[in-house]
Protein backbone atom coordinates (compact mmCIF):
# COMPACT_ATOMS: atom_id res chain seq x y z
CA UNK A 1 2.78 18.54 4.18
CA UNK A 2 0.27 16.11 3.54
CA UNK A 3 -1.27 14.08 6.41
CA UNK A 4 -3.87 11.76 4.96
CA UNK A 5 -3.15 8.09 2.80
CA UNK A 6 -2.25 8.01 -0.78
CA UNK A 7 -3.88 5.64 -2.65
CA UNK A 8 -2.61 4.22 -5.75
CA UNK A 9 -5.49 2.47 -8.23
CA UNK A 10 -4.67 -0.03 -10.47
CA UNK A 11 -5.70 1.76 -13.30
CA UNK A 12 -3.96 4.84 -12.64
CA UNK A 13 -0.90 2.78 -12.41
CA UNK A 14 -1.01 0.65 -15.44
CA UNK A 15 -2.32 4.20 -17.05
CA UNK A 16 0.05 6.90 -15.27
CA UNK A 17 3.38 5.42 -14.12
CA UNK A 18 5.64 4.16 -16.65
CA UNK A 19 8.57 2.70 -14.19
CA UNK A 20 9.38 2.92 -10.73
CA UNK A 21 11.03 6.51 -10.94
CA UNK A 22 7.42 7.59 -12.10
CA UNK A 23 5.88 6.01 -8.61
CA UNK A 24 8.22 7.64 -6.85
CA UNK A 25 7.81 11.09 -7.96
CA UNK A 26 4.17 10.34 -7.22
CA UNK A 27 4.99 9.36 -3.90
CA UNK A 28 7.50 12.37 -2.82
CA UNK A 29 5.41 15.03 -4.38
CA UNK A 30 1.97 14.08 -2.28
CA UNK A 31 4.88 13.82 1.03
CA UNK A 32 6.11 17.13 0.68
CA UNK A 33 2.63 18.48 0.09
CA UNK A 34 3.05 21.64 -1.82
CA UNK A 35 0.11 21.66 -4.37
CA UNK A 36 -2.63 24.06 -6.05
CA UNK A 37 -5.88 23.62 -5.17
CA UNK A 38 -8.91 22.87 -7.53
CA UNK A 39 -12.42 22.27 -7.58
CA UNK A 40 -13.60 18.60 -7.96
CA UNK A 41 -16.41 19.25 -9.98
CA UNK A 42 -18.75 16.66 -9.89
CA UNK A 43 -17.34 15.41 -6.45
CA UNK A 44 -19.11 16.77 -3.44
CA UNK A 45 -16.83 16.84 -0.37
CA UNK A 46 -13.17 16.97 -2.66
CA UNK A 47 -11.21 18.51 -4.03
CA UNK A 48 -8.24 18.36 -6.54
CA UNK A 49 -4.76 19.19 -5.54
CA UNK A 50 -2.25 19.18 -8.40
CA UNK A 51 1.52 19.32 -7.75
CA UNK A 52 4.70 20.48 -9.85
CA UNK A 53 7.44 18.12 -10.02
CA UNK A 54 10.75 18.46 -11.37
CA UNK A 55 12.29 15.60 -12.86
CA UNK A 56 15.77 14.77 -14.56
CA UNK A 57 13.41 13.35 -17.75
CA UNK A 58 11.88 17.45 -17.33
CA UNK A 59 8.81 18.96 -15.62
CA UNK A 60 5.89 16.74 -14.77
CA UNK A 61 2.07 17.98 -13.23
CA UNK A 62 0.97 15.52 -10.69
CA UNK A 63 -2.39 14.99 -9.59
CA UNK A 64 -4.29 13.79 -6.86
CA UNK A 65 -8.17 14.05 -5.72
CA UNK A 66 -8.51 14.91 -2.10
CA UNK A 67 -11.38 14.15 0.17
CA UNK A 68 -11.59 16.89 2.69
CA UNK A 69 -13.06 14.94 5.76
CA UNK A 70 -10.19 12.03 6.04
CA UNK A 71 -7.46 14.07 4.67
CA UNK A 72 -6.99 10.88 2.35
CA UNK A 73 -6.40 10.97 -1.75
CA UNK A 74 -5.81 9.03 -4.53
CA UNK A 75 -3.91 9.44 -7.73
CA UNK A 76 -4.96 10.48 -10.87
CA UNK A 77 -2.52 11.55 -13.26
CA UNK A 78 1.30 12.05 -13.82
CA UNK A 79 2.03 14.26 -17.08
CA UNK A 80 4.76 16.13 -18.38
CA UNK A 81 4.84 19.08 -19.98
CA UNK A 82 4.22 18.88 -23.84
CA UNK A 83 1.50 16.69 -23.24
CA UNK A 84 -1.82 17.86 -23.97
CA UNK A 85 -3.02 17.55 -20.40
CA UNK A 86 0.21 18.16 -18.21
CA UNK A 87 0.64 21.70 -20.29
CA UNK A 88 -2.08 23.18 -18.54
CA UNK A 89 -3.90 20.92 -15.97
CA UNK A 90 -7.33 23.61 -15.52
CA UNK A 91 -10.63 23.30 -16.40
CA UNK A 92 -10.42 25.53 -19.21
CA UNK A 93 -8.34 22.88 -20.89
CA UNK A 94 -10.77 20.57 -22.83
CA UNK A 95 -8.41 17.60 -22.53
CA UNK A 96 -7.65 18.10 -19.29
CA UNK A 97 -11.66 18.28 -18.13
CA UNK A 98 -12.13 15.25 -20.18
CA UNK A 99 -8.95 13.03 -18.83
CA UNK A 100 -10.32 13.96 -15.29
CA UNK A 101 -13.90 13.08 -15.38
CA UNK A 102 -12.46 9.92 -16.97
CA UNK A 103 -9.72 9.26 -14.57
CA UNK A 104 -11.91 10.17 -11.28
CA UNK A 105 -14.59 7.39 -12.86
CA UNK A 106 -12.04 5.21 -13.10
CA UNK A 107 -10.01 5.66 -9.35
CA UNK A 108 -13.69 5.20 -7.99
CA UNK A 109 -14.63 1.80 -9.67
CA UNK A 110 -11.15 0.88 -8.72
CA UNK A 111 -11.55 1.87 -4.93
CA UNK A 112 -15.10 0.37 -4.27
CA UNK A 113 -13.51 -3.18 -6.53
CA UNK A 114 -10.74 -3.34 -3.93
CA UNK A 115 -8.49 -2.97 -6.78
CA UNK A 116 -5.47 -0.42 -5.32
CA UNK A 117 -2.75 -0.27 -2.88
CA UNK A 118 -1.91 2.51 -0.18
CA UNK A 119 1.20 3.56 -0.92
CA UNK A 120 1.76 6.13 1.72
CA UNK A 121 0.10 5.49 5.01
CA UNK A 122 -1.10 8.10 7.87
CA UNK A 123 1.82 8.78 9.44
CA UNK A 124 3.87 9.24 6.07
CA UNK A 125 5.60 5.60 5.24
């Protein structure tokens, strides 16, 4: 389960979640916390953790950079399968390296504008 804050970026938003069934898949996959672990490269002291979600629209890969000190993360991407990124979210996938150097730039400029909401607080509300 995850134990840290979930922060939602206004680009990631506007970029990732198409309607409010989107946010909360985002939302219930970091709470039950069952994800794969990958490297962050470029991103000293994180990591990412990407989940699988089942939907009734079909499967989705969520994704969420982790810092490893506060436990806390922010979103980066919600794709479904078929999509070039959500079919295999590695970094062996070219579009997937390139959507996550991209997204992780973005979350960042968003985070140190002020520009993002915590949707899921430290003690999992």
């Amino acid at each position: 389960m995850a134990t840290g804050r979930l922060f939602l970026t206004r680009h990631a938003a506007k970029r990732e979640i198409k309607d409010e069934a989107a946010r909360a898949e985002v939302i219930s996959a970091w709470r039950k916390g069952i994800f794969d672990p990958l490297p962050a490269k470029g991103v000293p002291g994180c990591r990412l953790l990407k989940a699988y979600v089942t939907t009734p629209r079909g499967p989705r890969r969520t994704l969420y950079l982790l810092q490893d000190v506060t436990g806390d993360a922010i979103f980066l991407m919600h794709r479904p399968k078929g999509d070039p990124v959500g079919d295999n979210m590695a970094y062996v996938n070219v579009a997937f390296r390139k959507a996550v150097g991209k997204s992780i730039i973005m979350a960042t400029n968003d985070i140190e504008a002020g520009d993002f909401e915590i949707v899921v607080h430290e003690d999992g509300r």
